[in-house]
PDB file of N, CA and C in Angstrom:
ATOM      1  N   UNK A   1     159.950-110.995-152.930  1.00  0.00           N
ATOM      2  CA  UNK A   1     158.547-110.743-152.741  1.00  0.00           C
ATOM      3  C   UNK A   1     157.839-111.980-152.170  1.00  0.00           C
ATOM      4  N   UNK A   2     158.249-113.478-152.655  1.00  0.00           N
ATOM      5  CA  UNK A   2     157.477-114.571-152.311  1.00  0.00           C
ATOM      6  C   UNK A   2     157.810-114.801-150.556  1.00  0.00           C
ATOM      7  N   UNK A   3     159.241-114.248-150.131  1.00  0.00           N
ATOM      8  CA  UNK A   3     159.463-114.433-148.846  1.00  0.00           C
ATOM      9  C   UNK A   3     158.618-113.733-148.054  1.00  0.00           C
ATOM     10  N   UNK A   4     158.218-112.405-148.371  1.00  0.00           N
ATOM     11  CA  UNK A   4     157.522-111.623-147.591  1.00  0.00           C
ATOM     12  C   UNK A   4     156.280-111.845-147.457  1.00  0.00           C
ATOM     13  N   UNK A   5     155.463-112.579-148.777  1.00  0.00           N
ATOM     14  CA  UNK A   5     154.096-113.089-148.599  1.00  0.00           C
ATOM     15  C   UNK A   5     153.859-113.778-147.687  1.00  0.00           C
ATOM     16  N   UNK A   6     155.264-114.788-147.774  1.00  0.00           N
ATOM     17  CA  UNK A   6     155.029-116.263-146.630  1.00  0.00           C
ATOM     18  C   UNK A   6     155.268-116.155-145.371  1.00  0.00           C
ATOM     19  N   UNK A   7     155.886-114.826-144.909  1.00  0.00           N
ATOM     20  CA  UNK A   7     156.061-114.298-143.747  1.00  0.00           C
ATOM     21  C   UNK A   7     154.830-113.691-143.153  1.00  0.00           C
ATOM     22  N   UNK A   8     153.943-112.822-143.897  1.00  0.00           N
ATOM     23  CA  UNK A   8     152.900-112.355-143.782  1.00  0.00           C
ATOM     24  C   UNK A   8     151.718-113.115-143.488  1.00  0.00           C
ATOM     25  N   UNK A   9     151.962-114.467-144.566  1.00  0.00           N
ATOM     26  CA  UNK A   9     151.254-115.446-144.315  1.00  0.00           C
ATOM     27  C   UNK A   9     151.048-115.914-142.406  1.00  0.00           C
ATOM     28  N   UNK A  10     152.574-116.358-142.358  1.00  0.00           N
ATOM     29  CA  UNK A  10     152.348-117.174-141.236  1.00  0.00           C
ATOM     30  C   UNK A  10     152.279-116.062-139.758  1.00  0.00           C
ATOM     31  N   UNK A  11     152.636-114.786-140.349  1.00  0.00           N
ATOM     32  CA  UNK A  11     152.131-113.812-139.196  1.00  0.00           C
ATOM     33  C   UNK A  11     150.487-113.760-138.777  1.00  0.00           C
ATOM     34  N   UNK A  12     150.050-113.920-139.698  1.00  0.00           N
ATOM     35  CA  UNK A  12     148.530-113.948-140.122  1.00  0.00           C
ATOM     36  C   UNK A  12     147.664-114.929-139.344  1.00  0.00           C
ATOM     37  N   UNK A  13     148.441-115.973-139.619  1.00  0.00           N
ATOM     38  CA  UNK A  13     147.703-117.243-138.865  1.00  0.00           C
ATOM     39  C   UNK A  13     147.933-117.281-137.797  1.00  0.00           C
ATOM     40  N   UNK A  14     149.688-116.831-137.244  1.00  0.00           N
ATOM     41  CA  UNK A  14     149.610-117.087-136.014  1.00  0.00           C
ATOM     42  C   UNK A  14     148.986-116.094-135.384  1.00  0.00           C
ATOM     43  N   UNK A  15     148.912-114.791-135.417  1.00  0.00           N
ATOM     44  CA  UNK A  15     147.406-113.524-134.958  1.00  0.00           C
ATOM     45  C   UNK A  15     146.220-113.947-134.238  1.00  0.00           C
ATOM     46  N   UNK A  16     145.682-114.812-135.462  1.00  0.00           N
ATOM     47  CA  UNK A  16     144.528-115.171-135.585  1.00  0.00           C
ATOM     48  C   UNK A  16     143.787-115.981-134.808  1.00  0.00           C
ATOM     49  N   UNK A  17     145.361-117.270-134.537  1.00  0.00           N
ATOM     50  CA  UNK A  17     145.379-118.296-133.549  1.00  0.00           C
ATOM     51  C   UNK A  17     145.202-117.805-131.992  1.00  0.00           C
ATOM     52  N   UNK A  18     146.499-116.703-131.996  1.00  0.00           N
ATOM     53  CA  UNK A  18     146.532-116.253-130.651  1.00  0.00           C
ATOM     54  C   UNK A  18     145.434-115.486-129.808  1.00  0.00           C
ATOM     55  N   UNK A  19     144.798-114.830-130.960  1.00  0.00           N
ATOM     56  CA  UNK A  19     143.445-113.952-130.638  1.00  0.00           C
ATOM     57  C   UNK A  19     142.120-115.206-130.399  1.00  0.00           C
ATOM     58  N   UNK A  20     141.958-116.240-131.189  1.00  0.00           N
ATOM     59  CA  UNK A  20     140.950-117.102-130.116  1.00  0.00           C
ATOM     60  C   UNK A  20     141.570-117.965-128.998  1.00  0.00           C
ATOM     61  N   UNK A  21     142.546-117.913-128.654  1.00  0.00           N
ATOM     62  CA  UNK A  21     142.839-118.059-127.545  1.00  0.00           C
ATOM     63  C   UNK A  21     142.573-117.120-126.333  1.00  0.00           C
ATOM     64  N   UNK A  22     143.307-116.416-126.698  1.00  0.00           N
ATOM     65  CA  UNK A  22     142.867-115.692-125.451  1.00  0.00           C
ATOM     66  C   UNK A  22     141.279-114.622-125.561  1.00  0.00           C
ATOM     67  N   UNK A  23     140.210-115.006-126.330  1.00  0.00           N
ATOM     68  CA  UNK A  23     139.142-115.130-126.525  1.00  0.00           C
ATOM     69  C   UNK A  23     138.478-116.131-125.497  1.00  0.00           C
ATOM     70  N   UNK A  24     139.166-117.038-125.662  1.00  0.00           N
ATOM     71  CA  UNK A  24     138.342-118.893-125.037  1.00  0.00           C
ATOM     72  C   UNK A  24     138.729-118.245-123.561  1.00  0.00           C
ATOM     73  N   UNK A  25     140.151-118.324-123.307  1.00  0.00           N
ATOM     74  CA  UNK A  25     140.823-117.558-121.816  1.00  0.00           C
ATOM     75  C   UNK A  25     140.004-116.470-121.223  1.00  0.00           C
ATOM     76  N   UNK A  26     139.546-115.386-121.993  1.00  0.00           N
ATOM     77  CA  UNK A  26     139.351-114.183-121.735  1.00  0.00           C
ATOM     78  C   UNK A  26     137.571-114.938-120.712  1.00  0.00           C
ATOM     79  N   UNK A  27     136.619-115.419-121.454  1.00  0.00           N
ATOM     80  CA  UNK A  27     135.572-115.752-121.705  1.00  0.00           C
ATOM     81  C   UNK A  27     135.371-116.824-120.279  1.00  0.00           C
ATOM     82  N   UNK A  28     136.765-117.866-120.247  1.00  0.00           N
ATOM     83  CA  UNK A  28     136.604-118.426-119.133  1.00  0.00           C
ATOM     84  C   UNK A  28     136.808-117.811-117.939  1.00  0.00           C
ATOM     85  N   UNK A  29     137.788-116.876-118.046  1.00  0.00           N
ATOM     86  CA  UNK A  29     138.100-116.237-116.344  1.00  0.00           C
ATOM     87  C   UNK A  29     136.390-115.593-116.314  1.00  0.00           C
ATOM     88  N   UNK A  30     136.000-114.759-116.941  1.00  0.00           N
ATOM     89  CA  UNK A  30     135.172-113.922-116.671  1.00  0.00           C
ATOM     90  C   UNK A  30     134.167-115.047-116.025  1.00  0.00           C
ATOM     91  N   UNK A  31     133.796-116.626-116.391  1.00  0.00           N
ATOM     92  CA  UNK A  31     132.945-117.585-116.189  1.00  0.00           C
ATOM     93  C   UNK A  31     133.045-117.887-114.552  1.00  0.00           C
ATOM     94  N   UNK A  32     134.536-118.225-114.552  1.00  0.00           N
ATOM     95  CA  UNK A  32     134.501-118.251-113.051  1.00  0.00           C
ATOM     96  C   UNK A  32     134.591-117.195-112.071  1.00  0.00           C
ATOM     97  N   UNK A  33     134.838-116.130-112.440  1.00  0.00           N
ATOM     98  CA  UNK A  33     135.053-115.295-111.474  1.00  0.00           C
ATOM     99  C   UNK A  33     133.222-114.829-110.730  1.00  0.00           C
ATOM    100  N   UNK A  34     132.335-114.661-111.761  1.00  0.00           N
ATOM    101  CA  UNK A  34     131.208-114.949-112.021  1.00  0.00           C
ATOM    102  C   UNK A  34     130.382-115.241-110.964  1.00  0.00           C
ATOM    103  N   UNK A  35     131.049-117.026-110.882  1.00  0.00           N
ATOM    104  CA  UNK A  35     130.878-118.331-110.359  1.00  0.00           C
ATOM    105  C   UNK A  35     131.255-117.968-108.433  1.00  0.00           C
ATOM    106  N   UNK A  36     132.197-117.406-108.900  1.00  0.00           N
ATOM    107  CA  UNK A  36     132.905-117.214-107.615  1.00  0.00           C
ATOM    108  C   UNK A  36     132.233-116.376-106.616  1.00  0.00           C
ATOM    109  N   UNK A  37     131.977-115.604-107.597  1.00  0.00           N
ATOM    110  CA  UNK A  37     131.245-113.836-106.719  1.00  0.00           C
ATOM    111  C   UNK A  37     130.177-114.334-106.614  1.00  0.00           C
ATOM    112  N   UNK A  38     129.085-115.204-107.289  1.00  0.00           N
ATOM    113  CA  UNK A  38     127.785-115.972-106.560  1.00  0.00           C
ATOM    114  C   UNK A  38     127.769-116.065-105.587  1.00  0.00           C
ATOM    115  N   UNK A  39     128.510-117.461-105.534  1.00  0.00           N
ATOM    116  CA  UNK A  39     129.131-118.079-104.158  1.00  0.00           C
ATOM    117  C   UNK A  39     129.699-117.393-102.788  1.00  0.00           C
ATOM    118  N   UNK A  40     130.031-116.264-103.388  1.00  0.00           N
ATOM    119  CA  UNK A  40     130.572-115.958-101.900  1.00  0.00           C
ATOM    120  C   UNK A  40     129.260-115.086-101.629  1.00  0.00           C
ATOM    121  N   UNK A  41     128.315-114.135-102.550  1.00  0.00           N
ATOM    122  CA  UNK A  41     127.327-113.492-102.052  1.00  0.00           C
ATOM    123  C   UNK A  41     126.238-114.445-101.443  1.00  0.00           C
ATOM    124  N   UNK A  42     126.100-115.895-101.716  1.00  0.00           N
ATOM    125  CA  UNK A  42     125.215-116.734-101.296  1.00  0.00           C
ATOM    126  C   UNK A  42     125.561-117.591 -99.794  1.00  0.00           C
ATOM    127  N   UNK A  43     127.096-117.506 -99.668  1.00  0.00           N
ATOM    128  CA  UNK A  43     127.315-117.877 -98.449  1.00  0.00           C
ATOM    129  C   UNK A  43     127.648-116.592 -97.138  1.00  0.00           C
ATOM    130  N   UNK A  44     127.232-115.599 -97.615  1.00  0.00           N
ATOM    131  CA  UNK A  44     127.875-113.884 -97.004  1.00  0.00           C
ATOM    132  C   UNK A  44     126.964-114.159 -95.414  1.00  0.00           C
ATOM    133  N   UNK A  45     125.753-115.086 -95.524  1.00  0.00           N
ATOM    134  CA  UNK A  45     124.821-114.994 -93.897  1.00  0.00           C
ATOM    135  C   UNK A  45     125.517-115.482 -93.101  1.00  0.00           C
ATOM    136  N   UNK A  46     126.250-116.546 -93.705  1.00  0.00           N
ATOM    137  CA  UNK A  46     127.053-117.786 -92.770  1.00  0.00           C
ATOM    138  C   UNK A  46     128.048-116.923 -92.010  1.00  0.00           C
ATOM    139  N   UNK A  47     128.877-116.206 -91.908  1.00  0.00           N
ATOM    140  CA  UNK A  47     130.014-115.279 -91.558  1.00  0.00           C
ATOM    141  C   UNK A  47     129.284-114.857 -90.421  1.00  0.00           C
ATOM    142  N   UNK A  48     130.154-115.276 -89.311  1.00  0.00           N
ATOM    143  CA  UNK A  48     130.000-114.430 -88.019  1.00  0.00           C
ATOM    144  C   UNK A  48     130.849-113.590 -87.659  1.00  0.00           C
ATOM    145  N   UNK A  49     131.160-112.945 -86.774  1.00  0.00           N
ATOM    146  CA  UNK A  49     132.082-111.736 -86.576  1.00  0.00           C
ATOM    147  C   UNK A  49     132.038-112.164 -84.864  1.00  0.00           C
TER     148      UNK A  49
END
């Protein structure tokens, strides 16, 4: 029984860990992509054909 707690345990944490990660990840792409799509709608006059 104590093995399975401590297994549970460290399943737990590592979850927990992995989920604000790719929280922080998730949060930054969306920042630049953002960033990106500004930028290109603010430089869109410059484009000649």
């Amino acid at each position: 029984m104590e093995r399975a707690y401590k297994t549970m345990t460290s399943a737990g944490g590592g979850n927990i860990a992995l989920g604000i990660i790719m929280v922080v990840t998730g949060i930054t792409a969306g920042v630049i992509t953002i960033v990106n799509g500004a930028r290109l709608l603010r430089h869109r006059k410059e484009i000649t054909f």
